[in-house]
N, C-alpha and C. Protein backbone atom coordinates (compact mmCIF):
# COMPACT_ATOMS: atom_id res chain seq x y z
N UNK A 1 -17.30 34.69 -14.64
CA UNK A 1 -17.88 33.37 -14.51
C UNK A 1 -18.39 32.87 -15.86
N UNK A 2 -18.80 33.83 -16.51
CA UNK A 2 -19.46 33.24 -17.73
C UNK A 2 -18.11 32.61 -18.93
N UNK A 3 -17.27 33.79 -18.64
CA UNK A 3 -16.14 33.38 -19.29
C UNK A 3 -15.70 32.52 -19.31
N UNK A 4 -15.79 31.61 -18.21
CA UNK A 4 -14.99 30.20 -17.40
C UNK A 4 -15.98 29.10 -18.31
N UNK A 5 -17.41 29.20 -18.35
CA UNK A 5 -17.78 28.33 -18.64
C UNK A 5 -18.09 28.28 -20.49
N UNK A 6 -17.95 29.24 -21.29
CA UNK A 6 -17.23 29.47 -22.07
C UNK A 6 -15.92 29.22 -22.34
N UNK A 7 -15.02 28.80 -22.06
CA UNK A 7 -13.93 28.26 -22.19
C UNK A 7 -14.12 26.41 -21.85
N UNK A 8 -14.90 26.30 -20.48
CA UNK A 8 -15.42 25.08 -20.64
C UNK A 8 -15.96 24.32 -21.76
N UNK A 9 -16.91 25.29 -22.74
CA UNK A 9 -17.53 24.50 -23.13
C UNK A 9 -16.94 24.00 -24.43
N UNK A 10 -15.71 25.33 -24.86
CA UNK A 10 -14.93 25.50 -25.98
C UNK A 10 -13.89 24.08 -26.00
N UNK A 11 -13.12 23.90 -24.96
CA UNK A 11 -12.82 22.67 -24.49
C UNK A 11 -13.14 21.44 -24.78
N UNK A 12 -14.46 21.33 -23.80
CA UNK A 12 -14.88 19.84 -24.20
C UNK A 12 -15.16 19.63 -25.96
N UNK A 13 -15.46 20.43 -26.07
CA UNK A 13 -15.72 20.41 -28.08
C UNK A 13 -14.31 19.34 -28.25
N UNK A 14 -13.13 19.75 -28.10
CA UNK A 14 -11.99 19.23 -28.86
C UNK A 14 -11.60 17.94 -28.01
N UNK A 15 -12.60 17.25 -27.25
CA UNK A 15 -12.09 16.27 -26.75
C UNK A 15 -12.34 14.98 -27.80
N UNK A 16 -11.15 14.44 -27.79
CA UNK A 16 -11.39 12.94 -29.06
C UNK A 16 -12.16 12.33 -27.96
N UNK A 17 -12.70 11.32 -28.56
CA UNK A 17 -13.17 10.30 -28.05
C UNK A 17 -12.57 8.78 -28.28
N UNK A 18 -11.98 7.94 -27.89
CA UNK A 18 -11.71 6.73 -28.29
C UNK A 18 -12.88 5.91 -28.77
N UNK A 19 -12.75 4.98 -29.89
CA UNK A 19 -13.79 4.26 -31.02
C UNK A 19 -13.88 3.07 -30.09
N UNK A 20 -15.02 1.99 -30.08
CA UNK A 20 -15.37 0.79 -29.71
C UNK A 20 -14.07 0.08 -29.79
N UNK A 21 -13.10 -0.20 -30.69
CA UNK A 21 -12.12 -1.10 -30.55
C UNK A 21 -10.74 -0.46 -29.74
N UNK A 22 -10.67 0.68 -29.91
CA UNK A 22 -9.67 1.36 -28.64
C UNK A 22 -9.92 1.17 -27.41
N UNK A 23 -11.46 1.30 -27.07
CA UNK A 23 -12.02 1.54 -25.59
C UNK A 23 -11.91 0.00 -25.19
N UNK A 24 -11.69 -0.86 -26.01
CA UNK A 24 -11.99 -3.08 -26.01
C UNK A 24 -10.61 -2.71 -25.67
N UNK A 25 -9.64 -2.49 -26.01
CA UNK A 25 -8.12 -2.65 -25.58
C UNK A 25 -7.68 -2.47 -24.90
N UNK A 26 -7.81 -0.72 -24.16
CA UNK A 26 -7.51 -0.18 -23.35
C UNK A 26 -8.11 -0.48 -22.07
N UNK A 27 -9.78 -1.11 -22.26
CA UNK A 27 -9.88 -1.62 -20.90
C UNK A 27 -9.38 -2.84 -20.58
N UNK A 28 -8.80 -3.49 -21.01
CA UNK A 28 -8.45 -5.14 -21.58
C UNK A 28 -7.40 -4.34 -20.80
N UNK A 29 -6.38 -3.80 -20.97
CA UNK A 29 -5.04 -3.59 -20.66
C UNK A 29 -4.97 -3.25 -19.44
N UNK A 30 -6.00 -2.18 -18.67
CA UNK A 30 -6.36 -1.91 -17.49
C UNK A 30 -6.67 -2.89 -16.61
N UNK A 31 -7.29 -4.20 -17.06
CA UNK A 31 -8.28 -4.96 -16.21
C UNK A 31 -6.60 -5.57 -16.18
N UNK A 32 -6.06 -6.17 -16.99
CA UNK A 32 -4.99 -7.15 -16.80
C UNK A 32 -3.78 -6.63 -15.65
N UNK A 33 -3.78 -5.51 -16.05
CA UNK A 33 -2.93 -4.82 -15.28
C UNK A 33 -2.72 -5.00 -13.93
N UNK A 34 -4.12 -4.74 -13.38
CA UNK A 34 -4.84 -4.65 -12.27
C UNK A 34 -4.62 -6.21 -11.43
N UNK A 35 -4.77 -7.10 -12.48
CA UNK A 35 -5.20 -8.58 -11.87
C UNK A 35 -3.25 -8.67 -11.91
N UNK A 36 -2.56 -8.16 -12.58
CA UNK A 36 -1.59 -8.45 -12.10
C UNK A 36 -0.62 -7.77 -10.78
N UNK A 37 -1.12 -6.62 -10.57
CA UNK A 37 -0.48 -5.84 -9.67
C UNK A 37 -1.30 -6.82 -8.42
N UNK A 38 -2.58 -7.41 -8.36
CA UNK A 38 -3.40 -7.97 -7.43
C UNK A 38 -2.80 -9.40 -6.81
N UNK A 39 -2.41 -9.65 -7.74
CA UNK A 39 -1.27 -11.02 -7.78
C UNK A 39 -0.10 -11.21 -7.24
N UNK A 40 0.40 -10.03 -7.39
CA UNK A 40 2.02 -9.36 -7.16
C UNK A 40 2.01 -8.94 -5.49
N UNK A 41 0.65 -8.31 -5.26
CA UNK A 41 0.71 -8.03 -3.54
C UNK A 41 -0.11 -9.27 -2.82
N UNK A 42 -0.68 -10.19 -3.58
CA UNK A 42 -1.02 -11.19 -2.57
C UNK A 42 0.18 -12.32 -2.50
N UNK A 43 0.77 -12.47 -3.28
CA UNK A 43 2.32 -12.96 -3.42
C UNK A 43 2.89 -12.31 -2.29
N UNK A 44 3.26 -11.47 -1.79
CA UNK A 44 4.10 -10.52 -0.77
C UNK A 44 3.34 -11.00 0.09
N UNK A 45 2.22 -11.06 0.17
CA UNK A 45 1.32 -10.75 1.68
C UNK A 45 1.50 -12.37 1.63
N UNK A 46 1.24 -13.75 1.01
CA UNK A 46 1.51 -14.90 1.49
C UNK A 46 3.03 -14.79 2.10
N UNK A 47 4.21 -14.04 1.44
CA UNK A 47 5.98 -14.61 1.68
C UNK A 47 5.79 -14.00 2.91
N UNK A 48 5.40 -12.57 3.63
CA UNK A 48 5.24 -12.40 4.54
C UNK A 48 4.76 -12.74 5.72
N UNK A 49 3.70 -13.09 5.25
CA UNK A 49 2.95 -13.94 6.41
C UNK A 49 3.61 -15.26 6.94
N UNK A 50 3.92 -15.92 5.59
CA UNK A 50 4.56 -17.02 6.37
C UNK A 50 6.05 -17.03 6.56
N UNK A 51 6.68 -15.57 6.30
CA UNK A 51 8.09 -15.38 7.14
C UNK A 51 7.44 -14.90 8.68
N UNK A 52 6.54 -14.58 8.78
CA UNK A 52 6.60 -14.11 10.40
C UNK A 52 5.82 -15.16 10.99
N UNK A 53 4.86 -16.07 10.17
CA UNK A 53 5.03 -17.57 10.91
C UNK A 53 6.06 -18.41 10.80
N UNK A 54 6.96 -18.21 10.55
CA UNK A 54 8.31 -19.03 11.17
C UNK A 54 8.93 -18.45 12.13
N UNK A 55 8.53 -16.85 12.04
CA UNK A 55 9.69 -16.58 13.44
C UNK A 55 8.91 -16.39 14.32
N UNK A 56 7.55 -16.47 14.82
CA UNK A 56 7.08 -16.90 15.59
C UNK A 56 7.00 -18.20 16.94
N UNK A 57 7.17 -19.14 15.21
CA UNK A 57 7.85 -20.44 15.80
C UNK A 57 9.56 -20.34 16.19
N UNK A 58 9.98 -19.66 16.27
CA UNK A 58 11.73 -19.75 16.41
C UNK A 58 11.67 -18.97 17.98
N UNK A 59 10.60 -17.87 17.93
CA UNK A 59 10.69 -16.83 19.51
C UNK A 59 9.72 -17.78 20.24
């Protein structure tokens, strides 16, 4: 057990960290991402909806 957390701790040592202007980008890229995948399924969920309100009206 001790070993484990010894190796843990050896670990986190070598973790980089991203700088203030990496972490501005990368969440920038995430957030956009997001608002576009959000866009992309409410797009589907309107064509859908109103394909099965037409065949509603047709049955």
């Amino acid at each position: 057990m001790v070993e484990f957390f010894k190796d843990f701790i050896a670990e986190s040592k070598r973790i980089v960290w991203p700088n203030k202007s990496e972490l501005i980008v990368k969440t920038a890229n995430v957030i956009i991402f997001a608002l576009i995948v959000a866009i992309i399924i409410f797009g589907m969920d309107a064509v859908f909806s109103y394909a099965l309100q037409l065949l509603r009206q047709v049955v």
